[in-house]
Protein backbone atom coordinates (compact mmCIF):
# COMPACT_ATOMS: atom_id res chain seq x y z
CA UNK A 1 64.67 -76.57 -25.55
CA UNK A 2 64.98 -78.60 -22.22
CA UNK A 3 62.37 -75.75 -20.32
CA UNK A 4 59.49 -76.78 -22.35
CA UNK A 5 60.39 -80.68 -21.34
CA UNK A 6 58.95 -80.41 -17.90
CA UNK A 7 55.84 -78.40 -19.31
CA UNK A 8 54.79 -81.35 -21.56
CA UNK A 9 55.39 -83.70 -19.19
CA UNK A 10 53.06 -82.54 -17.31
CA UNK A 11 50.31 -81.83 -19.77
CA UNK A 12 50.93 -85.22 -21.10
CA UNK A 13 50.67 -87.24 -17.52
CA UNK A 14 47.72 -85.07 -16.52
CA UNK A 15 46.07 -87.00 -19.74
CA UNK A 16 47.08 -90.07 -19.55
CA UNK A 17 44.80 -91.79 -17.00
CA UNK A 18 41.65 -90.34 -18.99
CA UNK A 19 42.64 -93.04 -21.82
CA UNK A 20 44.55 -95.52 -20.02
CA UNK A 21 41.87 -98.04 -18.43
CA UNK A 22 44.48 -101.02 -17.53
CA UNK A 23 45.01 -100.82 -13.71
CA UNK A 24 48.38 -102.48 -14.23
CA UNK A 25 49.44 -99.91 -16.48
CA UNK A 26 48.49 -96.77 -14.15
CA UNK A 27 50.25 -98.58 -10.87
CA UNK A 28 53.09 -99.02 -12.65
CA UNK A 29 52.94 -94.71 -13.42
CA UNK A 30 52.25 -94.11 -9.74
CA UNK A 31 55.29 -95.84 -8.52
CA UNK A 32 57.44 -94.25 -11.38
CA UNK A 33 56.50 -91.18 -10.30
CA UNK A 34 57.42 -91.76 -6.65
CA UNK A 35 60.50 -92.70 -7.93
CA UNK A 36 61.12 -89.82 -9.87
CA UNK A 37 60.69 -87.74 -7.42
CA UNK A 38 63.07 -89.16 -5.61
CA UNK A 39 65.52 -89.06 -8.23
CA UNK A 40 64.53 -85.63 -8.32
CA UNK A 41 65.77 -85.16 -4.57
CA UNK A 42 69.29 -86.72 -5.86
CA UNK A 43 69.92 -84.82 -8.52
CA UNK A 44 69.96 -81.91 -6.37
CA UNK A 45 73.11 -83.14 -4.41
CA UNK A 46 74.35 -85.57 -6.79
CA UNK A 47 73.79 -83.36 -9.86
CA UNK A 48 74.10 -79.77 -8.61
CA UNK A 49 76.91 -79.87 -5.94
CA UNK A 50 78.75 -82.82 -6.93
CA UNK A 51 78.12 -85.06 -3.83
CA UNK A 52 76.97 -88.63 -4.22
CA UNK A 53 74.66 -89.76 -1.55
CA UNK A 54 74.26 -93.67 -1.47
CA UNK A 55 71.68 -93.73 1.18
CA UNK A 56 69.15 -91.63 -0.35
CA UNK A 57 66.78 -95.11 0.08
CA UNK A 58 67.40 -94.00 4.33
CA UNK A 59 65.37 -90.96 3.71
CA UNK A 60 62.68 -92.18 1.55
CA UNK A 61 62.16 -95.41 3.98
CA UNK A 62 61.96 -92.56 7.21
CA UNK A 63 59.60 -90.98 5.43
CA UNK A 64 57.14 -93.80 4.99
CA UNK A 65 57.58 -95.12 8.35
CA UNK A 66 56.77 -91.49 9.82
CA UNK A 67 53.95 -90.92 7.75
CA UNK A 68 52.67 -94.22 8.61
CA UNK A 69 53.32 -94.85 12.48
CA UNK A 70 51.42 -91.13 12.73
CA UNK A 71 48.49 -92.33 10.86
CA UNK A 72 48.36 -95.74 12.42
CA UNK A 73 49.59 -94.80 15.92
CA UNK A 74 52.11 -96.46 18.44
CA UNK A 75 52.93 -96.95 21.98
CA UNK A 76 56.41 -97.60 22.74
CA UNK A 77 58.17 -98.27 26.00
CA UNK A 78 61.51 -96.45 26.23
CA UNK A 79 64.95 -96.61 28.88
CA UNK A 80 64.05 -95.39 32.28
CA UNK A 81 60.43 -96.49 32.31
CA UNK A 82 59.49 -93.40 30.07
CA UNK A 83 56.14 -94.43 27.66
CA UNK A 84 55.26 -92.79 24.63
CA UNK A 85 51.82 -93.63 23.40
CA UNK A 86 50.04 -91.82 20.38
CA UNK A 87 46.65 -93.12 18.85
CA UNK A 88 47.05 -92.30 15.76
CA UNK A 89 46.17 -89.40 13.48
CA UNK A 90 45.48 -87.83 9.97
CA UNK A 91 47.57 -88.90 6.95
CA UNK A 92 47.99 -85.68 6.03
CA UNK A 93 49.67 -85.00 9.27
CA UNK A 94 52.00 -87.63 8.48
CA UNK A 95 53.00 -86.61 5.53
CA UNK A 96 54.01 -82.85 7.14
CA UNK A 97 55.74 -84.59 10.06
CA UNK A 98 57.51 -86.99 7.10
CA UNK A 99 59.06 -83.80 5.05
CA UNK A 100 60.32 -82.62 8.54
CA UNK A 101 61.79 -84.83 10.28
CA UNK A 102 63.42 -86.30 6.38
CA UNK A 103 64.69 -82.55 6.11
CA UNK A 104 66.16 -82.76 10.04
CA UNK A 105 68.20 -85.70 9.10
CA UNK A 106 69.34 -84.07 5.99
CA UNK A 107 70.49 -81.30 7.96
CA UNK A 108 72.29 -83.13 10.67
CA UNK A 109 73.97 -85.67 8.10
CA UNK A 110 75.12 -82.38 5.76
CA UNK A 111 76.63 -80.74 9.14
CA UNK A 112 78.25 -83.48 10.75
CA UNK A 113 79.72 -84.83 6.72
CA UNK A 114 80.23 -81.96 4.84
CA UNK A 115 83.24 -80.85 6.96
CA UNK A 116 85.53 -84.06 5.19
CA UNK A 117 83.22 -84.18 1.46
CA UNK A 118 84.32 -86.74 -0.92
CA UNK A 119 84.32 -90.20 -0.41
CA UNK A 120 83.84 -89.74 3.49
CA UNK A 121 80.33 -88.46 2.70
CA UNK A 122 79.64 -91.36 0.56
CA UNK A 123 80.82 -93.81 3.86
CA UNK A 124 78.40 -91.14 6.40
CA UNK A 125 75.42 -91.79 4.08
CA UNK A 126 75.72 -95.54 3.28
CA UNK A 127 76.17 -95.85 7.04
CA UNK A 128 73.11 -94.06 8.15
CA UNK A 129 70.90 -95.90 5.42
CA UNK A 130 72.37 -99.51 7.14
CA UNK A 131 71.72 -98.23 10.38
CA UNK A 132 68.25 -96.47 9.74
CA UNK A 133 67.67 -100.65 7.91
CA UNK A 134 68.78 -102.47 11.36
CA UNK A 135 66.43 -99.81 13.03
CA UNK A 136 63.55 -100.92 11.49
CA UNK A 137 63.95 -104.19 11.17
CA UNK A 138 65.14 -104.71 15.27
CA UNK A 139 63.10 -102.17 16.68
CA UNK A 140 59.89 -104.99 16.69
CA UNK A 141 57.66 -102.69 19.12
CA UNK A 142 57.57 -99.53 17.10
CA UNK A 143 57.95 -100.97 13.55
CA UNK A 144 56.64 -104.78 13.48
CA UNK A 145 60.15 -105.49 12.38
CA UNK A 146 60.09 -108.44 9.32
CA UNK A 147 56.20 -108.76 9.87
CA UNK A 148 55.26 -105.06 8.49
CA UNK A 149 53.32 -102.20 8.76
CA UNK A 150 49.74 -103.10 7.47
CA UNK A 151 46.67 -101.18 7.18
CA UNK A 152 47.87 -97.36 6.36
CA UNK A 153 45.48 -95.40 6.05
CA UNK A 154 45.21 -93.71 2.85
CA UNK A 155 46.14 -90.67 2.28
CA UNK A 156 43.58 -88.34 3.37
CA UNK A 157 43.19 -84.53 2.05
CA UNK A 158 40.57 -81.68 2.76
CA UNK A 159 38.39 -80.80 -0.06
CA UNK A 160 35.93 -77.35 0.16
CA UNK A 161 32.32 -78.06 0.44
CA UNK A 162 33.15 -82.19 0.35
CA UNK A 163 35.39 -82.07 3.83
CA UNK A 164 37.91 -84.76 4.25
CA UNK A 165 37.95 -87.48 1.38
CA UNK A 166 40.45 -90.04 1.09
CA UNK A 167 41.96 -91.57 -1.76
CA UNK A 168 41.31 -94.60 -2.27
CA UNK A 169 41.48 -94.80 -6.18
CA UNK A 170 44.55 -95.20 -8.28
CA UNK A 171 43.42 -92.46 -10.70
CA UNK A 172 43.10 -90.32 -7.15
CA UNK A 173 46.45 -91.33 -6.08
CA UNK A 174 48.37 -90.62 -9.41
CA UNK A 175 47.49 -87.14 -9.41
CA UNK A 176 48.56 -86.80 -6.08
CA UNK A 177 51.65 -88.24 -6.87
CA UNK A 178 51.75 -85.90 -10.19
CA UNK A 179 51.18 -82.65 -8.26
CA UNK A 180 53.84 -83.30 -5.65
CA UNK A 181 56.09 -84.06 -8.63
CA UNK A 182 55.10 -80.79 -10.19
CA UNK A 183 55.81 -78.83 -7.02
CA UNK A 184 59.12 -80.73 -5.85
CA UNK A 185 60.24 -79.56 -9.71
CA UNK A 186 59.24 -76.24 -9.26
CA UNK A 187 60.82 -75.45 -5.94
CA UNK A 188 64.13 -77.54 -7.55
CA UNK A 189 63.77 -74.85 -10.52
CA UNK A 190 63.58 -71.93 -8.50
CA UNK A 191 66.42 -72.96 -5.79
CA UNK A 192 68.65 -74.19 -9.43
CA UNK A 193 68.10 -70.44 -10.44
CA UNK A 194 68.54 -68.37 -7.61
CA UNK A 195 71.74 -66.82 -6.26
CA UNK A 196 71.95 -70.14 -3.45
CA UNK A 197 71.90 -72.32 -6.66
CA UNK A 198 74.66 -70.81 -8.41
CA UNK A 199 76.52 -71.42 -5.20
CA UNK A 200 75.83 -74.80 -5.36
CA UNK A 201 77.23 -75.02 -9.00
CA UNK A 202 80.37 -73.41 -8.25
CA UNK A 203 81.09 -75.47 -5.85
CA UNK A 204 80.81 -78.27 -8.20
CA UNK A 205 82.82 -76.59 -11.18
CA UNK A 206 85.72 -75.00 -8.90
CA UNK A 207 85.48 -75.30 -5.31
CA UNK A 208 88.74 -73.44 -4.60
CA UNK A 209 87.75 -70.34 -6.94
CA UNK A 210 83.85 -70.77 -4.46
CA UNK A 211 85.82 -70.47 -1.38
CA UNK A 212 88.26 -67.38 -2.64
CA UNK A 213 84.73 -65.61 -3.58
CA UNK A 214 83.47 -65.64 0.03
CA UNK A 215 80.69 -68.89 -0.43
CA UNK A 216 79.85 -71.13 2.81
CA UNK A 217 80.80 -74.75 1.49
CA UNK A 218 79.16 -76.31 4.30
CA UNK A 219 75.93 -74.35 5.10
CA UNK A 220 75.62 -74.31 1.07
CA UNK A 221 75.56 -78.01 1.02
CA UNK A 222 73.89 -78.84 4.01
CA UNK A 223 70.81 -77.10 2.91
CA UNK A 224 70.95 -78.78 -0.40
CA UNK A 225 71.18 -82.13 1.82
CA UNK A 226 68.02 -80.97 4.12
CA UNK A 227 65.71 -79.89 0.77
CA UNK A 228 66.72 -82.64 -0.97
CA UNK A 229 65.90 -85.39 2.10
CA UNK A 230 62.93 -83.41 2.48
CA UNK A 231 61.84 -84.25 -0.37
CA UNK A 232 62.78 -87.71 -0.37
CA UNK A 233 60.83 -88.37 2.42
CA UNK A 234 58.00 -86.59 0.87
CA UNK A 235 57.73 -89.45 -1.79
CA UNK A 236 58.31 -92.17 1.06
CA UNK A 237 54.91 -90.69 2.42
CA UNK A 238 53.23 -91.01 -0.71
CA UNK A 239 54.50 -94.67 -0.95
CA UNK A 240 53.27 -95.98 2.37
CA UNK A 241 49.52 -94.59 2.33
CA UNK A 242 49.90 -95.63 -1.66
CA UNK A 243 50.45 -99.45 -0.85
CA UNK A 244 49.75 -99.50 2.39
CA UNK A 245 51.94 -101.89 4.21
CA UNK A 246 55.94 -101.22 4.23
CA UNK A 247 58.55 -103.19 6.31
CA UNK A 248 61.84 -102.50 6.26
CA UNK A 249 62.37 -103.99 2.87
CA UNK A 250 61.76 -99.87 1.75
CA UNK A 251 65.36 -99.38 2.79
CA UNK A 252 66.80 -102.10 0.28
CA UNK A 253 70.43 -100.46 -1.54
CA UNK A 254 68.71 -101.39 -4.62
CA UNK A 255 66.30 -98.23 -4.67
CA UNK A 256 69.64 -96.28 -4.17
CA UNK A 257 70.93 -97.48 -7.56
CA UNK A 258 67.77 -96.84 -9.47
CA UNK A 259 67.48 -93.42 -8.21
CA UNK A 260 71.14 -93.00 -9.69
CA UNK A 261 70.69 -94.55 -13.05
CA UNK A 262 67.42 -92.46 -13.32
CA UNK A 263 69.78 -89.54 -12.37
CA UNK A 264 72.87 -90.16 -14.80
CA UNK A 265 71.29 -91.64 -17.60
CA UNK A 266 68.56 -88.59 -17.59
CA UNK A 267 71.23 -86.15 -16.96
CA UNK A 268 72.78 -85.19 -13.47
CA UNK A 269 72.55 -81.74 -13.36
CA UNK A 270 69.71 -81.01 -15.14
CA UNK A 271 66.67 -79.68 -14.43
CA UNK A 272 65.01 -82.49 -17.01
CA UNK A 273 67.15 -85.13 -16.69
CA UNK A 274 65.34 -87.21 -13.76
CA UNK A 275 61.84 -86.66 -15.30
CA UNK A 276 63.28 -88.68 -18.91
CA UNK A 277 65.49 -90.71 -16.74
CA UNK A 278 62.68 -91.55 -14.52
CA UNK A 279 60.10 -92.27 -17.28
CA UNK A 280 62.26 -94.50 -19.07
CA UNK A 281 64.09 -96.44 -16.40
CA UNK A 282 61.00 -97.03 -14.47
CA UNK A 283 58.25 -98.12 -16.92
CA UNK A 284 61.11 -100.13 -18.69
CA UNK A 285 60.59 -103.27 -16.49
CA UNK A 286 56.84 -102.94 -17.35
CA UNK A 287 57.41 -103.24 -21.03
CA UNK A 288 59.80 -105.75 -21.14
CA UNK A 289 57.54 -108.39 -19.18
CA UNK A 290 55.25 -109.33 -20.89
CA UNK A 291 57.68 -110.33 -23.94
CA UNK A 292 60.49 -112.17 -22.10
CA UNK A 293 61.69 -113.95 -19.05
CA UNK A 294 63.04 -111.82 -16.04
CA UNK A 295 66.61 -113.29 -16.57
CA UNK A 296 66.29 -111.12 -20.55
CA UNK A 297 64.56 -108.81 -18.72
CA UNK A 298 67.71 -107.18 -16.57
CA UNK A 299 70.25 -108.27 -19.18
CA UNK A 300 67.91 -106.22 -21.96
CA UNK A 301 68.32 -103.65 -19.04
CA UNK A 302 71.53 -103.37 -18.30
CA UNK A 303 72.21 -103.46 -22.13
CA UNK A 304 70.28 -100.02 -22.75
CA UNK A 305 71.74 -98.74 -19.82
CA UNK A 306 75.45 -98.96 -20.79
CA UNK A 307 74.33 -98.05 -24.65
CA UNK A 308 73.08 -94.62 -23.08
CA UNK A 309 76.30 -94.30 -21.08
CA UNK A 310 78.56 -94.91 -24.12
CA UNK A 311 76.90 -92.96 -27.01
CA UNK A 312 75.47 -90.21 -24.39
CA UNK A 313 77.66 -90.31 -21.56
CA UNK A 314 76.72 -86.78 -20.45
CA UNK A 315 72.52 -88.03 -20.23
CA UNK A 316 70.18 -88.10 -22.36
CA UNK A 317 69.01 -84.38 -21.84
CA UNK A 318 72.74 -82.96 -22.63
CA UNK A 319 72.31 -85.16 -25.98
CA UNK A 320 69.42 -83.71 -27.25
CA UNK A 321 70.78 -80.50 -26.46
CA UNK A 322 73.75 -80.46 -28.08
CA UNK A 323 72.07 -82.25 -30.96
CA UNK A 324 69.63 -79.06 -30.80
CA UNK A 325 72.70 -76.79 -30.84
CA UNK A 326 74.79 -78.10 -33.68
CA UNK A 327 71.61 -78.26 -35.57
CA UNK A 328 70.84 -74.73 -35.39
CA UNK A 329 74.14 -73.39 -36.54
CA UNK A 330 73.63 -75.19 -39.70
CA UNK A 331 69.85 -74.16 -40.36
CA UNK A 332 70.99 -70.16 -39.59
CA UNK A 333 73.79 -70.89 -42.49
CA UNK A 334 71.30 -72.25 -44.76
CA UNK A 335 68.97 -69.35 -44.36
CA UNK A 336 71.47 -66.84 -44.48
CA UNK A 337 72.91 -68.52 -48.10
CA UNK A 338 69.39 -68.56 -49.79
CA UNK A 339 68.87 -64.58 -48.28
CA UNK A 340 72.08 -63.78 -50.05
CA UNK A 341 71.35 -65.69 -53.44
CA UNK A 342 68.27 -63.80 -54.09
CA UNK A 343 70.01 -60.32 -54.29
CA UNK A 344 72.43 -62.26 -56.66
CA UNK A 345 69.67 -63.52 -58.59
CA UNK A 346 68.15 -60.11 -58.93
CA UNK A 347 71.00 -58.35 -60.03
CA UNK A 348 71.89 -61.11 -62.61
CA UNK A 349 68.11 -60.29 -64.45
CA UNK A 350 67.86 -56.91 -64.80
């Protein structure tokens, strides 16, 4: 049931901005889907192996500072009278250099806190996301500190026979956003099925039994860490040539958490799970406004969150699968008792 989620999804977003004609609305879609796919990126660790990362937000803020110091440019003085100056270059660029260098610290944070997993790489992550914050917001020459970033450059991508165009358009920008959503899925979908991602689960379900059988804990998870940062910073790119000014705001813990309720109430583990998570936690502020004060808004909120969490504590996904599965059971029985009643009937009028 849950494989045909993601196709409908996407058939159903790719129509949606060709009959929705309120900015507002499609905005509010293009930052959803940001989110999503960062959720996306968590579910991965969080859902797959098992490991909760509370400084996801680090990633997604290095991201959009990478991707839009290369577009913008910089010129930095460092220790020892070194000087590095760049004068800026294509978005596009930026985004590459965003996925890379997202997917470096991934790897360096998975070897140096895999060794001690647990609660120690919850500390390592939290840490890094702090320090990444102070960074940015101390770091004045580079990253404009409290006063911002301003003037990215939109994201800008080569087009045969048209050459470079930007896009400048929200309609532009949310199939951008859909497409890298599409593709982050897919390579999450392929990596879930392949040999490396049953790996990942049974380290999750048994990590002593994972171990006996001859898997690499560490390298396993650390590559989970460096995809799933990668792709993190992937939608922190999108988000700084998107709205074009960031400070260091983009590192607030509070993206963390709604990354996390996308994840759990959608269904950690799941291949669907962020996408319905996603969807409903993040256009769920935009149709509460306009019928009640932000105070009802988060208590309205938090109120659907904990119903989910109580009558579905597995996700939503899980729930409408084993809804599916205790449904069919009974519809097979129901078949199979009218299939047998017509012989009856037959032989009881001769």
């Amino acid at each position: 049931m849950t494989r045909f989620i993601a196709p409908l999804f996407l058939v159903v977003f790719a129509l949606v901005p060709l009959g929705l004609k309120d900015p507002y609305l499609l905005n509010a879609l293009i930052i959803t889907g940001i989110l999503t796919i960062c959720a996306m990126s968590l579910n991965l660790l969080l859902g797959f192996t098992g490991q909760l990362s509370l400084g996801h937000v680090a990633f997604f803020g290095i991201g959009a500072y990478v991707s839009a110091l290369t577009a913008l440019g910089f010129d930095v003085s460092l220790p020892l009278g070194l000087r590095i100056t760049h004068e800026g270059g294509s978005p596009l660029l930026g985004f590459v250099l965003a996925v890379g260098l997202t997917g470096l610290c991934g790897y360096l944070i998975g070897r140096l806190s895999f060794r001690v997993r647990g609660a120690y790489f919850v500390i390592v992550t939290i840490s890094f996301a702090e320090v990444v914050r102070l960074v940015a917001l101390n770091w004045v020459e580079l990253t404009q500190g409290p006063l911002a970033l301003t003037a990215i450059p939109n994201m800008v991508l080569p087009v045969p026979g048209l050459g470079d165009v930007a896009l400048r358009s929200k309609m532009q920008n949310y199939y951008l956003v859909l497409a890298v959503a599409a593709v982050s899925y897919l390579i999450i979908a392929r990596l879930v099925a392949s040999r490396f991602g049953r790996a990942m689960r049974g380290l999750k379900e048994n990590e002593s039994l994972a171990l006996s059988l001859g898997i690499n804990a560490t390298r396993t998870l650390t590559v989970a860490a460096t995809v799933s940062a990668a792709m993190a910073g992937a939608a922190g790119s999108l988000y700084a040539h998107y709205i074009r000014i960031i400070d260091p705001d983009v590192f607030l813990f509070s993206y963390t958490v709604t990354m996390v309720i996308m994840v759990v109430s959608g269904g950690k583990g799941t291949l669907a799970g962020p996408l319905v998570g996603g969807i409903l936690f993040g256009l769920l502020p935009v149709a509460l406004r306009p019928v009640m004060a932000p105070e009802a808004q988060w208590i309205v909120y938090g109120a659907i969150l904990i119903a989910i969490l109580f009558l579905m504590p597995r996700g939503i996904v899980p729930a409408l699968e084993s809804l599916a599965l205790r449904r069919r059971p009974a519809a097979e029985t129901k078949s199979a008792a009218k299939g047998a009643a017509k012989p009856a009937e037959a032989g009881a009028n001769p």
